[in-house]
Protein backbone atom coordinates (compact mmCIF):
# COMPACT_ATOMS: atom_id res chain seq x y z
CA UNK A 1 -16.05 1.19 36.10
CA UNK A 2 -19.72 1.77 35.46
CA UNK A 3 -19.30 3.77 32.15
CA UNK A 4 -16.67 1.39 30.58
CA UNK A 5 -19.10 -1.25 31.08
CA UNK A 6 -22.19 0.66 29.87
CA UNK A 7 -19.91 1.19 26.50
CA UNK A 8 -20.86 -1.34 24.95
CA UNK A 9 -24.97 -0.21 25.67
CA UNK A 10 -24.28 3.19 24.10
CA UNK A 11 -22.22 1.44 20.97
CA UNK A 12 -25.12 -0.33 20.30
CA UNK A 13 -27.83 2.09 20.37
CA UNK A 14 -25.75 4.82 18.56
CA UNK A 15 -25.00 2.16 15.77
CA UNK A 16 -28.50 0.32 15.70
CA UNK A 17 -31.60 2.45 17.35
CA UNK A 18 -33.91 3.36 14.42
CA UNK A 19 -34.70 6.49 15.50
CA UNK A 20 -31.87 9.35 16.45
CA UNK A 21 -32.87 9.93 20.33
CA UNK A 22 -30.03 10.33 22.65
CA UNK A 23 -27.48 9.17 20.31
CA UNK A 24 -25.48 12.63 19.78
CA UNK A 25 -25.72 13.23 24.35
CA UNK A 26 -24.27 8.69 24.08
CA UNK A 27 -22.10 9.57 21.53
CA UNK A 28 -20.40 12.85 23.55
CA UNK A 29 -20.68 10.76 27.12
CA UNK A 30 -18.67 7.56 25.63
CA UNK A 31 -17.11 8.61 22.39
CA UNK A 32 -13.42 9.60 24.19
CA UNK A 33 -13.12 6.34 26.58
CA UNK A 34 -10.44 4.06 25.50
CA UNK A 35 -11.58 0.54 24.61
CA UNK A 36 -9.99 -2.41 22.99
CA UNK A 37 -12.98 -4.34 21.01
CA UNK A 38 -13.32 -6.48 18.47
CA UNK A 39 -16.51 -5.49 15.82
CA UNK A 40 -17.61 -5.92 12.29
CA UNK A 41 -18.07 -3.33 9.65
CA UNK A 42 -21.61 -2.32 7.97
CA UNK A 43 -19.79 -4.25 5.29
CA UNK A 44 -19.19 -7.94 7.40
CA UNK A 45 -15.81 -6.88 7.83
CA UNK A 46 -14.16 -8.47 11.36
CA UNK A 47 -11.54 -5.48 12.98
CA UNK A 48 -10.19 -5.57 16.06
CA UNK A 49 -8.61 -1.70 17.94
CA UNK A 50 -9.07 0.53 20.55
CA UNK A 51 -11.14 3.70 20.73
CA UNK A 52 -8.70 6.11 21.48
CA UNK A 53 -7.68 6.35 18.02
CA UNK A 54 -10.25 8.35 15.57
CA UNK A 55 -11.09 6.02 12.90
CA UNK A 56 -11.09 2.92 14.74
CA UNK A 57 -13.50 4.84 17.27
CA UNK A 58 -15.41 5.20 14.49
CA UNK A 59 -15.99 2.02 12.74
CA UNK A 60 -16.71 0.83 16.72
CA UNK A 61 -19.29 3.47 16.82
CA UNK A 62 -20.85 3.75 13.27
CA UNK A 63 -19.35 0.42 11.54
CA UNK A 64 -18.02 2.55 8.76
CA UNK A 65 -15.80 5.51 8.14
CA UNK A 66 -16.27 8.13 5.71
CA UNK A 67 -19.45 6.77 4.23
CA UNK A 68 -19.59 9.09 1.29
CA UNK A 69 -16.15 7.36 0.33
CA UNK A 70 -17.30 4.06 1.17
CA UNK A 71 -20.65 4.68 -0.62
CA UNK A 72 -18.64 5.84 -3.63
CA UNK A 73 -16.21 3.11 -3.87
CA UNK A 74 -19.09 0.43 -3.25
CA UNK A 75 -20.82 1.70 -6.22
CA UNK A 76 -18.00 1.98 -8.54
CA UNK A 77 -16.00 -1.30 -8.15
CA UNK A 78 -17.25 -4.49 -9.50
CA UNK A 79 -15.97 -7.95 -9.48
CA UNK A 80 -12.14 -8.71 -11.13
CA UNK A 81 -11.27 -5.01 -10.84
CA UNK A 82 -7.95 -4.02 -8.71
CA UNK A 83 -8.28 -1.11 -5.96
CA UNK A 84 -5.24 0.41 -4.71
CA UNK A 85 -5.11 1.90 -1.52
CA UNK A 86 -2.26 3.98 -0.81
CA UNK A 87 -2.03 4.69 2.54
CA UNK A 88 -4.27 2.13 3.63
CA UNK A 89 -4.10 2.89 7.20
CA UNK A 90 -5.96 -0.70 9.19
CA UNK A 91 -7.45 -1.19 5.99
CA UNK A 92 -11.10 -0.34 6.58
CA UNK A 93 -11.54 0.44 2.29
CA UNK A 94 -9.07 -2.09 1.63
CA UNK A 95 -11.37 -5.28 3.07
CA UNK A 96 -14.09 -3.26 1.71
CA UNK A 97 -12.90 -3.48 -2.06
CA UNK A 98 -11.93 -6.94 -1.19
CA UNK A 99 -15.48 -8.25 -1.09
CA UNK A 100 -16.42 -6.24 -3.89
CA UNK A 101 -14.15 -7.36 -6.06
CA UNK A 102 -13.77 -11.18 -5.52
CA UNK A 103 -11.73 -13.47 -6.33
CA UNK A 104 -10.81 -12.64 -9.50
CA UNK A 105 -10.42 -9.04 -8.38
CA UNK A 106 -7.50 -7.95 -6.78
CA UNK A 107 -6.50 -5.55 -3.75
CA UNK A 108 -2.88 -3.41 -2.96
CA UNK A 109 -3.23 -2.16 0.57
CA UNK A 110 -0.11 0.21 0.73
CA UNK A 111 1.13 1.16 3.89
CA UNK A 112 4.46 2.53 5.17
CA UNK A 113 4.41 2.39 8.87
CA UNK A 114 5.31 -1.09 10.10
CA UNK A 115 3.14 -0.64 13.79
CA UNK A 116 0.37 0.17 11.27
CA UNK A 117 1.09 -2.27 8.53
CA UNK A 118 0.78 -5.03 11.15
CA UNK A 119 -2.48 -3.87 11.99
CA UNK A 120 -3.66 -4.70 8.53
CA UNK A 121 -1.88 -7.67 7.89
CA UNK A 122 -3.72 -8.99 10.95
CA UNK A 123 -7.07 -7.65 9.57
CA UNK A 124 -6.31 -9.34 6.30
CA UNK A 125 -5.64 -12.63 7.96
CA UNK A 126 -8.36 -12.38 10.36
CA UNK A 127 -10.72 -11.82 7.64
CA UNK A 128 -9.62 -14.77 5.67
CA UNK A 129 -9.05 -12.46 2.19
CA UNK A 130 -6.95 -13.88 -0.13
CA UNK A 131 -6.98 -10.81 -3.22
CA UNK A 132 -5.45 -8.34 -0.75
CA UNK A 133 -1.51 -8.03 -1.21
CA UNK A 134 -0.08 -5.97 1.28
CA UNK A 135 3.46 -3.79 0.70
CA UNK A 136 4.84 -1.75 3.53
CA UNK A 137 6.63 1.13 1.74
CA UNK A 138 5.99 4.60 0.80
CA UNK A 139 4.98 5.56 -2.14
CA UNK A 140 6.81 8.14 -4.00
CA UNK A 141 8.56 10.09 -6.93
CA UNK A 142 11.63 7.63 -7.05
CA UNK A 143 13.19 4.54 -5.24
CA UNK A 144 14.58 5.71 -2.12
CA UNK A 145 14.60 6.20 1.58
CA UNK A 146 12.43 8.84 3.58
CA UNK A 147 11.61 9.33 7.51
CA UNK A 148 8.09 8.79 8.68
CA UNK A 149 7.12 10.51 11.80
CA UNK A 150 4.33 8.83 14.16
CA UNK A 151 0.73 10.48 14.18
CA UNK A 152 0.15 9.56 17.87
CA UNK A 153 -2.24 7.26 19.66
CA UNK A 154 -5.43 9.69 19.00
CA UNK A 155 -5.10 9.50 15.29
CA UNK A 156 -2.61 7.17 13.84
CA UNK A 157 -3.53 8.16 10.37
CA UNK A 158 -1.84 11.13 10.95
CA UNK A 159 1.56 9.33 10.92
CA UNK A 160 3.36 11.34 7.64
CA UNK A 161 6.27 11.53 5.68
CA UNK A 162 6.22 15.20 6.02
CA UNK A 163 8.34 16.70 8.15
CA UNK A 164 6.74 20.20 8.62
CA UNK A 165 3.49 18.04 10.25
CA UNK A 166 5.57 16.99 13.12
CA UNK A 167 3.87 18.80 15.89
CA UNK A 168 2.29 15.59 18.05
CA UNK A 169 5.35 13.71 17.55
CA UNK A 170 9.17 15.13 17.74
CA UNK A 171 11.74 14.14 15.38
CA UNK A 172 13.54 11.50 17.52
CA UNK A 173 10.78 9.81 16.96
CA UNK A 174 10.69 9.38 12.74
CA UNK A 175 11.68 5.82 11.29
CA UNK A 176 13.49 5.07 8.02
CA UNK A 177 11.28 3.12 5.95
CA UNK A 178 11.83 2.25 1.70
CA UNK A 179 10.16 4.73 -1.05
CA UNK A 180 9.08 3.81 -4.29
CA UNK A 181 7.34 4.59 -7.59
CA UNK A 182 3.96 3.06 -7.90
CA UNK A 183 5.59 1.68 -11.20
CA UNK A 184 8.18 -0.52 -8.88
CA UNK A 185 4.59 -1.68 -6.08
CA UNK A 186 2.38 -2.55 -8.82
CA UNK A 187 2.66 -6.10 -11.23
CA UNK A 188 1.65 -5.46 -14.83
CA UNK A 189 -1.41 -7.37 -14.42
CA UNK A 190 -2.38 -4.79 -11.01
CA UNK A 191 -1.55 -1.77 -13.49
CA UNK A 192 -3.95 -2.82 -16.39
CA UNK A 193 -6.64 -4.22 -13.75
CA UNK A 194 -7.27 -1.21 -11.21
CA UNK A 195 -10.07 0.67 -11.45
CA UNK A 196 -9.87 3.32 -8.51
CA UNK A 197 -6.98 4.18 -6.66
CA UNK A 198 -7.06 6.03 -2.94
CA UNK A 199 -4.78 7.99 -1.96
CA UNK A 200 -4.83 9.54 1.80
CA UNK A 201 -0.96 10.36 2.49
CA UNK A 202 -0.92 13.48 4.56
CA UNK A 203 0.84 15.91 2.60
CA UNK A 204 2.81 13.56 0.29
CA UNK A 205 -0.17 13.97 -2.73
CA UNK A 206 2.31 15.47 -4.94
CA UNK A 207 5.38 12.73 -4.75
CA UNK A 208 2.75 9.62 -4.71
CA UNK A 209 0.65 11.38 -8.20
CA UNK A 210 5.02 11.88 -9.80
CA UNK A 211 5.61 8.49 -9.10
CA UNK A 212 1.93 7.36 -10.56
CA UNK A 213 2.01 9.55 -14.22
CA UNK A 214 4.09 7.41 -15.91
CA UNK A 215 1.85 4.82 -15.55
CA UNK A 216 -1.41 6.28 -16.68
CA UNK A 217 -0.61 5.57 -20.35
CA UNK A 218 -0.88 1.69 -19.13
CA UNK A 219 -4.04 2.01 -17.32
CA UNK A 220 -7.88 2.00 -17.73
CA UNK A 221 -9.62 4.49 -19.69
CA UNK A 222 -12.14 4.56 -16.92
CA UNK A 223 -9.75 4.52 -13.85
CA UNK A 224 -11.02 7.19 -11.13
CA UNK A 225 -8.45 8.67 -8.16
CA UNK A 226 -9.87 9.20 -4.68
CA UNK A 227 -6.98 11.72 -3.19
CA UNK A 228 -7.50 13.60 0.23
CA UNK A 229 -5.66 16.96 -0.02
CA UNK A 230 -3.33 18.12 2.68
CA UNK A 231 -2.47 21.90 1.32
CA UNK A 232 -0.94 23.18 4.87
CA UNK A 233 1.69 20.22 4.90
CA UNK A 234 2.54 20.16 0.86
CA UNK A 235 5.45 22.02 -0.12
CA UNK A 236 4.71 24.82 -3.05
CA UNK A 237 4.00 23.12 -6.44
């Protein structure tokens, strides 16, 4: 097919041309084709995914997702802090925090769906990093079990412990998978090192920030939370 194999063309001069020139017309022309690639970050980061899903389209595209995040947490980590991403998705911030904060820095890449989790854990290996410890649970209020229903093909990081969110997915489709209290996923050492913690858990904010307050007490005075809001799937508060 002619357009799948002038993809790779359009990639390139969205991502690199200096000046701004056709990209939006590229991007709208090649953006929704499915395509399995393999591509580095702005960062140096080596990913592997296919386009059909949003944020891996993305970091094909652009080499970086969410860049006011990314900016942020690039400016704010230094070298031996811990970052904790919770819901760490392919693990796009967690590889970034990884190179930030070396090797005596360390990195918990949280992430409850298994089809996802292996995603990372291949990113982790593929990228050689050695601080990153991942844990495939859910975090949560207390120890327990909860369902997790898919987010679909088109935007994986939709996949939710919410049941009210199911709309892609039905729920014949949800998996069982172990919850716990960030204060049964983190070592002492994690607890007293992080410095920023993400959380991006589709409508789970409130469970993930019960399980986390009994642990501020231990933590830095400087410690900063990066938390994307889902108001439309959280129960009332």
């Amino acid at each position: 097919m002619l357009g799948d194999a002038l993809t790779p063309a359009a990639r390139a001069w969205i991502r690199y041309a200096p000046v701004a020139a056709g990209k939006p017309w590229l991007w709208e022309t090649f953006h929704w084709r499915p395509r399995q690639f393999k591509c580095r970050t702005r960062f140096g980061g080596r990913i592997t995914g296919n386009t059909e899903d949003l944020i891996q389209r993305h970091l094909y595209y652009f080499g970086t997702w969410e860049p006011n995040i990314s900016g942020w947490i690039s400016a704010n980590l230094r070298p031996g802090d811990c970052f904790v991403d919770i819901g760490a998705n392919i693990g796009h911030y967690s590889l970034l925090a990884s190179r930030i904060v070396g090797e005596s820095g360390k990195v918990v890449a949280i992430e409850a769906a298994q089809w996802i989790h292996a995603i990372l854990d291949r990113h982790v290996a593929l990228n050689g990093r050695k601080n990153i410890r991942t844990v495939q649970v859910a975090a949560s209020a207390e120890r327990g079990v909860v369902k997790l229903y898919p987010g679909g093909p088109g935007n994986i990081g939709k996949t939710t412990t919410v049941g009210r969110a199911v709309r892609d997915s039905q729920d014949d489709q949800a998996v069982e998978v172990q919850a716990l209290p960030m204060a049964d996923i983190l070592s002492d050492d994690e607890i007293r090192q992080t410095r920023i913690i993400k959380i991006d858990v589709e409508g789970a904010e409130l469970q993930v920030l019960r399980g986390l307050a009994p642990l501020l007490g231990r933590m830095r005075a400087d410690l900063e939370v990066a938390m994307e809001i889902s108001p439309s799937l959280m129960p009332d508060a």
